[in-house]
Protein backbone atom coordinates (compact mmCIF):
# COMPACT_ATOMS: atom_id res chain seq x y z
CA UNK A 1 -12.08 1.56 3.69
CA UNK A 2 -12.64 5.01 3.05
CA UNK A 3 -10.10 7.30 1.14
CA UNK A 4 -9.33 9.45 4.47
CA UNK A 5 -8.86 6.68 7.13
CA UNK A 6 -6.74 4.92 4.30
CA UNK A 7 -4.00 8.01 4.18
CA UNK A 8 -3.50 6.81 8.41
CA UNK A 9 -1.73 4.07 6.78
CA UNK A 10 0.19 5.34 3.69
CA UNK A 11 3.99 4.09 3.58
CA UNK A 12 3.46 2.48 7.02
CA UNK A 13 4.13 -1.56 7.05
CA UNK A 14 0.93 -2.92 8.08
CA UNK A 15 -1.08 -5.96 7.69
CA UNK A 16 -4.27 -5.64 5.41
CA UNK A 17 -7.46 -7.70 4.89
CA UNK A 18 -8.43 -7.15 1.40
CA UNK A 19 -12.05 -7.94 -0.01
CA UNK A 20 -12.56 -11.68 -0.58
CA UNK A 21 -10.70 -11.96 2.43
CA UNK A 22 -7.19 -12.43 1.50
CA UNK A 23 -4.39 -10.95 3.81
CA UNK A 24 -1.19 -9.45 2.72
CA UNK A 25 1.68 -7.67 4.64
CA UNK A 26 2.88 -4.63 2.84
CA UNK A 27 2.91 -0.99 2.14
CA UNK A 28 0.47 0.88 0.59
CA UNK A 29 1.39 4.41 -1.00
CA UNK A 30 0.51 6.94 -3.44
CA UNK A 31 2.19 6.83 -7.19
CA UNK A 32 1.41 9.16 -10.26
CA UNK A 33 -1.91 9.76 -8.15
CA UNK A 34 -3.06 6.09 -7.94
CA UNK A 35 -2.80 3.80 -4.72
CA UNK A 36 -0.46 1.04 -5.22
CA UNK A 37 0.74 -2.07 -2.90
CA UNK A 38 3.92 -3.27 -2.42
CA UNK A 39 5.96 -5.64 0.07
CA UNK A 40 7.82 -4.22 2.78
CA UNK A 41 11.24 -4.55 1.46
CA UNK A 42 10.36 -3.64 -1.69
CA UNK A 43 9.24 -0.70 -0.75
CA UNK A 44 12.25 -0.17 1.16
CA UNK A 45 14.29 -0.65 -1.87
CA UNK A 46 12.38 1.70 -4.17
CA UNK A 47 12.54 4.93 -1.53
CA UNK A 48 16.45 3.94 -1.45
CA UNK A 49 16.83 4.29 -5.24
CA UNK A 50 15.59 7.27 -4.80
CA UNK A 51 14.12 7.41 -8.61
CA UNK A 52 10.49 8.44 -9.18
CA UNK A 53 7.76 5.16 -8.57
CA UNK A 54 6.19 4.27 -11.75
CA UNK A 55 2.52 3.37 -10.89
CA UNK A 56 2.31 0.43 -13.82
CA UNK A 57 4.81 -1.49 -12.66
CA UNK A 58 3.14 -2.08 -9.29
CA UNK A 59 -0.15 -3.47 -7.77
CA UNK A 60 -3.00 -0.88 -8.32
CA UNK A 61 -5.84 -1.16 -5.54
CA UNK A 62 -8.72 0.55 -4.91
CA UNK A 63 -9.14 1.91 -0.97
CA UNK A 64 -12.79 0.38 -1.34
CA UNK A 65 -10.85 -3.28 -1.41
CA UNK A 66 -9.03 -2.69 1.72
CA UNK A 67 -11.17 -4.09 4.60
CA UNK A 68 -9.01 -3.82 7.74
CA UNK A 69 -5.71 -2.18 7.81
CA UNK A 70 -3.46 -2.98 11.65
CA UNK A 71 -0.09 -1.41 12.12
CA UNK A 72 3.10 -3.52 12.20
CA UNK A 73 5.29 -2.10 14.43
C-alpha cells in the first residue's frame, strides 16, 4: 500500500491483510519516524501513559507489506 493512502489509516483500529496473507486487527502509527503495529488496546494503553512511544519495542512494518487496510468502526 502506498505511503499516502497508508496515513488514511494511522491510529485508526482497522483490520489489515499483510503480504503472505496473514490478517491482524490493530493500529498502525508513526514512532521516532518509523511505522509500527500494535493491538488495539495496546495502543490504547500507550496514548494513556502519555510517555513518548519507543519505536524498538514495537512491530516495525513496511507500508509496502500492508495489502488491504478496512476500518473497524
Amino acid at each position: 500500500m502506498a505511503s499516502q493512502e497508508i496515513s488514511n489509516y494511522l491510529n485508526k483500529h482497522c483490520r489489515f491483510r499483510f503480504r503472505g496473507g496473514k490478517e491482524a486487527f490493530g493500529v498502525i502509527w508513526e514512532a521516532d519516524g518509523t511505522l509500527v503495529f500494535t493491538s488495539k488496546e495496546r495502543h490504547d494503553r500507550l496514548l494513556l501513559q502519555d510517555i513518548p512511544t519507543d519505536a524498538s519495542d514495537l512491530l516495525q512494518i513496511d507500508s509496502a507489506d500492508v495489502m488491504i487496510a478496512e476500518l473497524i468502526s
